[in-house]
C-alpha atoms as a PDB file:
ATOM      1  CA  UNK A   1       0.493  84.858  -1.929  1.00  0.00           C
ATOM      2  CA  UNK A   2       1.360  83.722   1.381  1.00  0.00           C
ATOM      3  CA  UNK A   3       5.582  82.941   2.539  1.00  0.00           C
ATOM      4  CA  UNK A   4       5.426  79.304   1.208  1.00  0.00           C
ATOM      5  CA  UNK A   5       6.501  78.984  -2.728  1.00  0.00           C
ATOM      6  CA  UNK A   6       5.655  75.978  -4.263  1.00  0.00           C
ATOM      7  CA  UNK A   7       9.256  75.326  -4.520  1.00  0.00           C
ATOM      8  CA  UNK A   8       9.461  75.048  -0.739  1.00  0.00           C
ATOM      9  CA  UNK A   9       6.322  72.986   0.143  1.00  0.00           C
ATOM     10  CA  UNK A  10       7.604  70.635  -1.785  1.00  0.00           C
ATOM     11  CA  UNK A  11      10.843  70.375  -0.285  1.00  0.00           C
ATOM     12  CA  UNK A  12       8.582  70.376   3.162  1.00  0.00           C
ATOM     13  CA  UNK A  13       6.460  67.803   1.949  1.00  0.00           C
ATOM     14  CA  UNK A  14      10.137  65.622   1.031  1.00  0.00           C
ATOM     15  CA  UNK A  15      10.957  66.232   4.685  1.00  0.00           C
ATOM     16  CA  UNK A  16       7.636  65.183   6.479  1.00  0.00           C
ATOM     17  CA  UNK A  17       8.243  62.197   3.820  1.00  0.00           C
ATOM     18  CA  UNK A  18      11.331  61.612   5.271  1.00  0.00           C
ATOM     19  CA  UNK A  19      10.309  61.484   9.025  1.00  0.00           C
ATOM     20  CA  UNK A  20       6.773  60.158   8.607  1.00  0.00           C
ATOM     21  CA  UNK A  21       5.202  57.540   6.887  1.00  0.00           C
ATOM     22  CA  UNK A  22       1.437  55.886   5.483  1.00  0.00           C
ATOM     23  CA  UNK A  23      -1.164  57.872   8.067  1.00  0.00           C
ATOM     24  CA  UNK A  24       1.623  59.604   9.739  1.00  0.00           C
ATOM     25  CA  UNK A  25       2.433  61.375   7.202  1.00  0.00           C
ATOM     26  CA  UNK A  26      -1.091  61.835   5.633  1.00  0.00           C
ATOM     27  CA  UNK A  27      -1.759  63.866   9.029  1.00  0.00           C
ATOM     28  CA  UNK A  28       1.806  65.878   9.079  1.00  0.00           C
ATOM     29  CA  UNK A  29       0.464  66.993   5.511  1.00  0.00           C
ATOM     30  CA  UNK A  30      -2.935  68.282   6.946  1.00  0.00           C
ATOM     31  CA  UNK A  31      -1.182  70.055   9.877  1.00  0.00           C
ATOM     32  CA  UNK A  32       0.959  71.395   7.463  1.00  0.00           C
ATOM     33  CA  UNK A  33      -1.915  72.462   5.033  1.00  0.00           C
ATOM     34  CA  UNK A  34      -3.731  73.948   8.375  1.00  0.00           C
ATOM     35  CA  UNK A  35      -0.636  77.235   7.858  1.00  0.00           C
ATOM     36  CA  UNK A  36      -0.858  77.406   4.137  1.00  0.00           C
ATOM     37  CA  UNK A  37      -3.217  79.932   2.141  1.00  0.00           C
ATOM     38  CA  UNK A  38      -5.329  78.957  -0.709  1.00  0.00           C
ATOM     39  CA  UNK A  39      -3.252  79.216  -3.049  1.00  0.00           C
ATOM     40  CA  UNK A  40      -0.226  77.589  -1.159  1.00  0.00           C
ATOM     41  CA  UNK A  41      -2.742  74.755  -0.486  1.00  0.00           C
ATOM     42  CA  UNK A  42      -3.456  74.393  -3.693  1.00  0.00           C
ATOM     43  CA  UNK A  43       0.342  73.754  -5.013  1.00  0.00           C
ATOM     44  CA  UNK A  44       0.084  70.927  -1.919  1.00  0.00           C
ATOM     45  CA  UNK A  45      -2.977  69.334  -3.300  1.00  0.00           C
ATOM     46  CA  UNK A  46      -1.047  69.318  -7.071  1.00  0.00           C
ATOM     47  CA  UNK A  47       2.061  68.280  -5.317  1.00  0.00           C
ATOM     48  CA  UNK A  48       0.781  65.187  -3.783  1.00  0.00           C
ATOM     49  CA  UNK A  49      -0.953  64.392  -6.503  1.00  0.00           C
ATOM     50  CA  UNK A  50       1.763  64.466  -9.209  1.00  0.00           C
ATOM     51  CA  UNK A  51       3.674  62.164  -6.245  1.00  0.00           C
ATOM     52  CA  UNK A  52       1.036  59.744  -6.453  1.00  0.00           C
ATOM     53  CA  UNK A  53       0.518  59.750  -9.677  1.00  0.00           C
ATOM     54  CA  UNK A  54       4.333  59.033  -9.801  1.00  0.00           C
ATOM     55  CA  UNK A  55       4.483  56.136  -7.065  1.00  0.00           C
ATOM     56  CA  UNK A  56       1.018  54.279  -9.194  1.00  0.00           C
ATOM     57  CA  UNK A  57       3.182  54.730 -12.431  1.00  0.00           C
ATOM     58  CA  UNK A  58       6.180  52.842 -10.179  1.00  0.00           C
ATOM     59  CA  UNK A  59       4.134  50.457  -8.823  1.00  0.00           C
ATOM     60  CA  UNK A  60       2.195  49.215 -12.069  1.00  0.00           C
ATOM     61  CA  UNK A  61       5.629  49.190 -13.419  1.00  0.00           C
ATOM     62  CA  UNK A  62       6.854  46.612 -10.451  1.00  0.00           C
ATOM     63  CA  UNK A  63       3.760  44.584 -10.561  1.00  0.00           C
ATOM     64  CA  UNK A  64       4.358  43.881 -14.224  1.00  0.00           C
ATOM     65  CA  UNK A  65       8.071  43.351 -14.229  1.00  0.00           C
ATOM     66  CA  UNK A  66       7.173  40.620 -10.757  1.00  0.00           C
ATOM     67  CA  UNK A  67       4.604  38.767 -13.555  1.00  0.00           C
ATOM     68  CA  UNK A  68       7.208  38.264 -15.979  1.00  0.00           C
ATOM     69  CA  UNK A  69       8.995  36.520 -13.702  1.00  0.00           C
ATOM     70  CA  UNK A  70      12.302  38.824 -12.468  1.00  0.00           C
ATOM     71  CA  UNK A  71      15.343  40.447 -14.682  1.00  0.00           C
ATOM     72  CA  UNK A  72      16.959  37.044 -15.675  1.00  0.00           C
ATOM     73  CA  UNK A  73      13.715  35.691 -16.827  1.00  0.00           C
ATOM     74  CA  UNK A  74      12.523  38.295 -19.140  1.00  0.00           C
ATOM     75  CA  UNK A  75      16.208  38.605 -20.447  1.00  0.00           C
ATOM     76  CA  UNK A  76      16.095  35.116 -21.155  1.00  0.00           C
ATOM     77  CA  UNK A  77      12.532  35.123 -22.919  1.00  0.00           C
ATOM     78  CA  UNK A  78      13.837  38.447 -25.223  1.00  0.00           C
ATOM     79  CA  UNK A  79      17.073  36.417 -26.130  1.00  0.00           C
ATOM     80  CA  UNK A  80      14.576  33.535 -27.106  1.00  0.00           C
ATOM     81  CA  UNK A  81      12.472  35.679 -29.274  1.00  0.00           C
ATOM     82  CA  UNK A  82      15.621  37.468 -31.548  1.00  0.00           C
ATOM     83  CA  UNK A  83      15.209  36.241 -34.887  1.00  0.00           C
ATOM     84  CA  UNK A  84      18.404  35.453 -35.630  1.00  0.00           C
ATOM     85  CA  UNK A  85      20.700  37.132 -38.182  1.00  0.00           C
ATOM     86  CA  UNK A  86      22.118  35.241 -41.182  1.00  0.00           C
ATOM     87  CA  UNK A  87      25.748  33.908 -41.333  1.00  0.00           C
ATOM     88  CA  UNK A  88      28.091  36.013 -42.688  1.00  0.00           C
END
């Protein structure tokens, strides 16, 4: 194994995050990759998958909350729906 652990690219890969973005950062990553050995590539490849994997869960989760119509909204519709309990 080359001197990258996986620990460490991904705290590289948070830092070209953090100073690049969209194909900015899609080409840091492949300069990056360029030093790496095959097995350090490899823990990039999982890496940036799991992260997108991670942003598609986020952004399903957005689009669906923006369709219900926004935090007051859905809070409303929930409070609509309670069955009610019985008087004391």
């Amino acid at each position: 194994m080359g001197e990258w652990s996986r620990r460490d690219i991904e705290e590289h890969v948070d830092v070209l995050r953090e100073h690049h973005d969209g194909r900015e950062f899609a080409a840091a990553v492949e300069r990056f990759a360029v030093e790496l050995d095959d097995e350090e590539r490899r823990h990039l490849r999982e890496i940036i998958l799991d992260r997108l994997g991670q942003h598609a869960r986020k952004q399903a989760a957005l689009d669906r909350d923006l369709a219900q119509g926004g935090f007051l909204r859905r809070t409303f519709r929930r409070l609509d729906t309670r069955v009610p309990r019985p008087p004391k």
